[in-house]
C-alpha atoms as a PDB file:
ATOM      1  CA  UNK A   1      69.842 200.873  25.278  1.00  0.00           C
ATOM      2  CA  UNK A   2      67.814 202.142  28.236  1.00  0.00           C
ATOM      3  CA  UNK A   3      71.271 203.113  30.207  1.00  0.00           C
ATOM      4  CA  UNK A   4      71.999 205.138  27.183  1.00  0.00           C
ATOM      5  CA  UNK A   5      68.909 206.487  27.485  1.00  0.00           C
ATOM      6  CA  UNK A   6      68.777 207.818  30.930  1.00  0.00           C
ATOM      7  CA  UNK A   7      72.338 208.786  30.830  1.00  0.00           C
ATOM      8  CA  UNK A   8      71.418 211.516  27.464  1.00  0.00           C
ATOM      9  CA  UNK A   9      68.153 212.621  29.615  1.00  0.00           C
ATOM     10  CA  UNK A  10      70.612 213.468  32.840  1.00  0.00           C
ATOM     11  CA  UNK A  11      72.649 215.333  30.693  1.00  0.00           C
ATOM     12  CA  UNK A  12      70.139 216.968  28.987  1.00  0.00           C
ATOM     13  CA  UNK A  13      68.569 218.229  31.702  1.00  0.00           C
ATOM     14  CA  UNK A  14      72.035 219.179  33.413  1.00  0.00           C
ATOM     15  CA  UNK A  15      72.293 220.970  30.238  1.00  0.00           C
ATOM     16  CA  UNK A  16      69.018 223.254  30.584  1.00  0.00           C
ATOM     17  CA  UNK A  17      69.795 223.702  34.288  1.00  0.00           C
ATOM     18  CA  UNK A  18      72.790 225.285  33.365  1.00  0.00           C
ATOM     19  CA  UNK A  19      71.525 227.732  30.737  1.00  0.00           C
ATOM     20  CA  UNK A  20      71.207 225.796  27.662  1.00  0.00           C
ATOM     21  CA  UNK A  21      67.741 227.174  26.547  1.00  0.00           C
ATOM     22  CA  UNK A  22      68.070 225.840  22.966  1.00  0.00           C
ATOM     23  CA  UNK A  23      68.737 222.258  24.401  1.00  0.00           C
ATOM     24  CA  UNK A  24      65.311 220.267  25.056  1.00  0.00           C
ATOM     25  CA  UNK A  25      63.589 219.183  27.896  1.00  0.00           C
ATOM     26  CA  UNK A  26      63.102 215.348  27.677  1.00  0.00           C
ATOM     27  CA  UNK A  27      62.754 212.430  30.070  1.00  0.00           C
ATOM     28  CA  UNK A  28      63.961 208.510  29.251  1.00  0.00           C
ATOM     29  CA  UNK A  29      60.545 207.703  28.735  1.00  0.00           C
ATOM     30  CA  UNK A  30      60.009 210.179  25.960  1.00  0.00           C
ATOM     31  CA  UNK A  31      63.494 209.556  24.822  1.00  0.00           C
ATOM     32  CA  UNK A  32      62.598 205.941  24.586  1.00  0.00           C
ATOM     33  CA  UNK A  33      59.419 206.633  22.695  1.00  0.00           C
ATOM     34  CA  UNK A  34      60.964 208.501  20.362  1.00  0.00           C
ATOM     35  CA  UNK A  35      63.681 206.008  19.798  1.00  0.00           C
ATOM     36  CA  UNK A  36      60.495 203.525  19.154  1.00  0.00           C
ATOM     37  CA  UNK A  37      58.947 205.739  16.750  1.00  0.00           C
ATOM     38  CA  UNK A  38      62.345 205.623  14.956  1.00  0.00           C
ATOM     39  CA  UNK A  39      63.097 202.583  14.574  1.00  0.00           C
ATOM     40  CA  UNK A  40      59.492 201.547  13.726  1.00  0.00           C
ATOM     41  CA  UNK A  41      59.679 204.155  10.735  1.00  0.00           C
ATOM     42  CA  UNK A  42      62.762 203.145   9.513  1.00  0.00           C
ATOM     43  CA  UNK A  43      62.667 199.105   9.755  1.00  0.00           C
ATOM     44  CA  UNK A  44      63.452 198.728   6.377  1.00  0.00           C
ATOM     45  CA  UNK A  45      66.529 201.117   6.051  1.00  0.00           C
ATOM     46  CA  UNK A  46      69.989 200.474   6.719  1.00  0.00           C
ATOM     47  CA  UNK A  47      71.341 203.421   8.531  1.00  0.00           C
ATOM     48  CA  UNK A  48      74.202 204.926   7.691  1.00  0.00           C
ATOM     49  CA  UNK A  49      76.283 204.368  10.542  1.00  0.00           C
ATOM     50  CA  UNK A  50      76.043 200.803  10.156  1.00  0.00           C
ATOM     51  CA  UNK A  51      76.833 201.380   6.210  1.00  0.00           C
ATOM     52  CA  UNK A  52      79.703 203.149   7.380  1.00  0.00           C
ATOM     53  CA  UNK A  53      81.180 200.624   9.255  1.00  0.00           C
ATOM     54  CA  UNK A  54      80.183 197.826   6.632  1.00  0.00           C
ATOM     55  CA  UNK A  55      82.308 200.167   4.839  1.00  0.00           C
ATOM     56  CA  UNK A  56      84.866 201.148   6.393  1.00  0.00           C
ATOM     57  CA  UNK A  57      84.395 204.260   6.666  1.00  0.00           C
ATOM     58  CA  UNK A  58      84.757 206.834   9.597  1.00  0.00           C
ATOM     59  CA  UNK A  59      81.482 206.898  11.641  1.00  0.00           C
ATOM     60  CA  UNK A  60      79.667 210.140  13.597  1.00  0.00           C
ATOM     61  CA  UNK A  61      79.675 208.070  16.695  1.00  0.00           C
ATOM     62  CA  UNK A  62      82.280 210.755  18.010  1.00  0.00           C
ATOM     63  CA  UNK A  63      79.491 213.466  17.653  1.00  0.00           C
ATOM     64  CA  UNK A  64      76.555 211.251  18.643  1.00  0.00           C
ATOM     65  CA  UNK A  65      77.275 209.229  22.132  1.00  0.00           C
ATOM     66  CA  UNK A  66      81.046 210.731  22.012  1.00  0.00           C
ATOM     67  CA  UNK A  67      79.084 214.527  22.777  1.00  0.00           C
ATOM     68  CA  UNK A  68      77.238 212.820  25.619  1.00  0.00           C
ATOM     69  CA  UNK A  69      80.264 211.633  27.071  1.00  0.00           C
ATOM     70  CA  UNK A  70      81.697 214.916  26.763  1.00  0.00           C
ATOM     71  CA  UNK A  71      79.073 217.210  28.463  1.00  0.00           C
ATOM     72  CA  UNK A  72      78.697 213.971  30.872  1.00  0.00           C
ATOM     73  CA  UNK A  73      82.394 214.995  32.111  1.00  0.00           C
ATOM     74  CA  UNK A  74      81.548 218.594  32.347  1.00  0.00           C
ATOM     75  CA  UNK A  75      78.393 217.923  34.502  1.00  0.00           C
ATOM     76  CA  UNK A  76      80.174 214.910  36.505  1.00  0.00           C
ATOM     77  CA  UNK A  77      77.468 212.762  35.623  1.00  0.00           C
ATOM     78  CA  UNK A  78      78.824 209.252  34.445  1.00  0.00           C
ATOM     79  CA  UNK A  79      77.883 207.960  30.898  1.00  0.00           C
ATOM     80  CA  UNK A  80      79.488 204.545  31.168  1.00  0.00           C
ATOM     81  CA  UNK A  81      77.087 203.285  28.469  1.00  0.00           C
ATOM     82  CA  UNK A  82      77.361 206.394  25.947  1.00  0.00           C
ATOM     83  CA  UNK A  83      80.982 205.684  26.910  1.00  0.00           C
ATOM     84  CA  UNK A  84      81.165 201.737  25.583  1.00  0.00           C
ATOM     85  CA  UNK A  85      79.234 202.005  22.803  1.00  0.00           C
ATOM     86  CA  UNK A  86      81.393 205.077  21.381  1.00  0.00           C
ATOM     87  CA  UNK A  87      84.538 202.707  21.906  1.00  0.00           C
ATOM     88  CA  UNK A  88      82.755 199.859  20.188  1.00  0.00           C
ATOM     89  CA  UNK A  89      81.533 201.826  17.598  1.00  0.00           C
ATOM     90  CA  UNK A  90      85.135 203.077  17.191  1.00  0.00           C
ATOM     91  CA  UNK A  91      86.955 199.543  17.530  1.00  0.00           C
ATOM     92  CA  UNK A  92      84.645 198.447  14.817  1.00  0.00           C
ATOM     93  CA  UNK A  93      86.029 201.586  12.762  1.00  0.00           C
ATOM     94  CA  UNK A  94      89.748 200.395  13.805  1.00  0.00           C
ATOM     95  CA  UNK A  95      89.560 196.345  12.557  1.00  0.00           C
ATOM     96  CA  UNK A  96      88.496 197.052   9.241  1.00  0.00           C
END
């Protein structure tokens, strides 16, 4: 998760470098604390990513971490873990 992480705060911040004004300036620190925050509000739900893929249905992984990979290409920064967890995500999607 932190790879993930750092990877979406290089990009982001290749993003505002290069005149993305809307996009916003994080670090993986306040990434990760906002992940935390998340998670720690939403304990008890299932989300619905992992509902989709209980049930078989097409997940948004393409526009989540598959985005990241994208604009990680266009910057030429790697996003190996973004990367993996898209094609997981997606082989999951595939078996059922």
């Amino acid at each position: 998760a932190h790879d993930i992480l750092q990877e979406i705060s290089l990009v982001l911040q290749a993003m505002r470098k290069n005149n993305h004004d809307s996009c916003p300036s994080v670090t993986k620190a306040t990434l990760n604390d906002f992940v935390l925050n998340v998670i720690h509000q939403t304990k008890d739900n299932s989300c619905s990513m992992r509902e989709d893929v209980r049930n078989g249905r097409k997940t948004e992984i393409e526009y989540l971490n598959g985005y990241i990979v994208e604009c990680g290409r266009n910057f030429n920064i790697p996003t190996l873990a973004n990367s993996d967890i898209r094609d997981q995500i997606q082989r999951m999607n595939i078996a059922k």
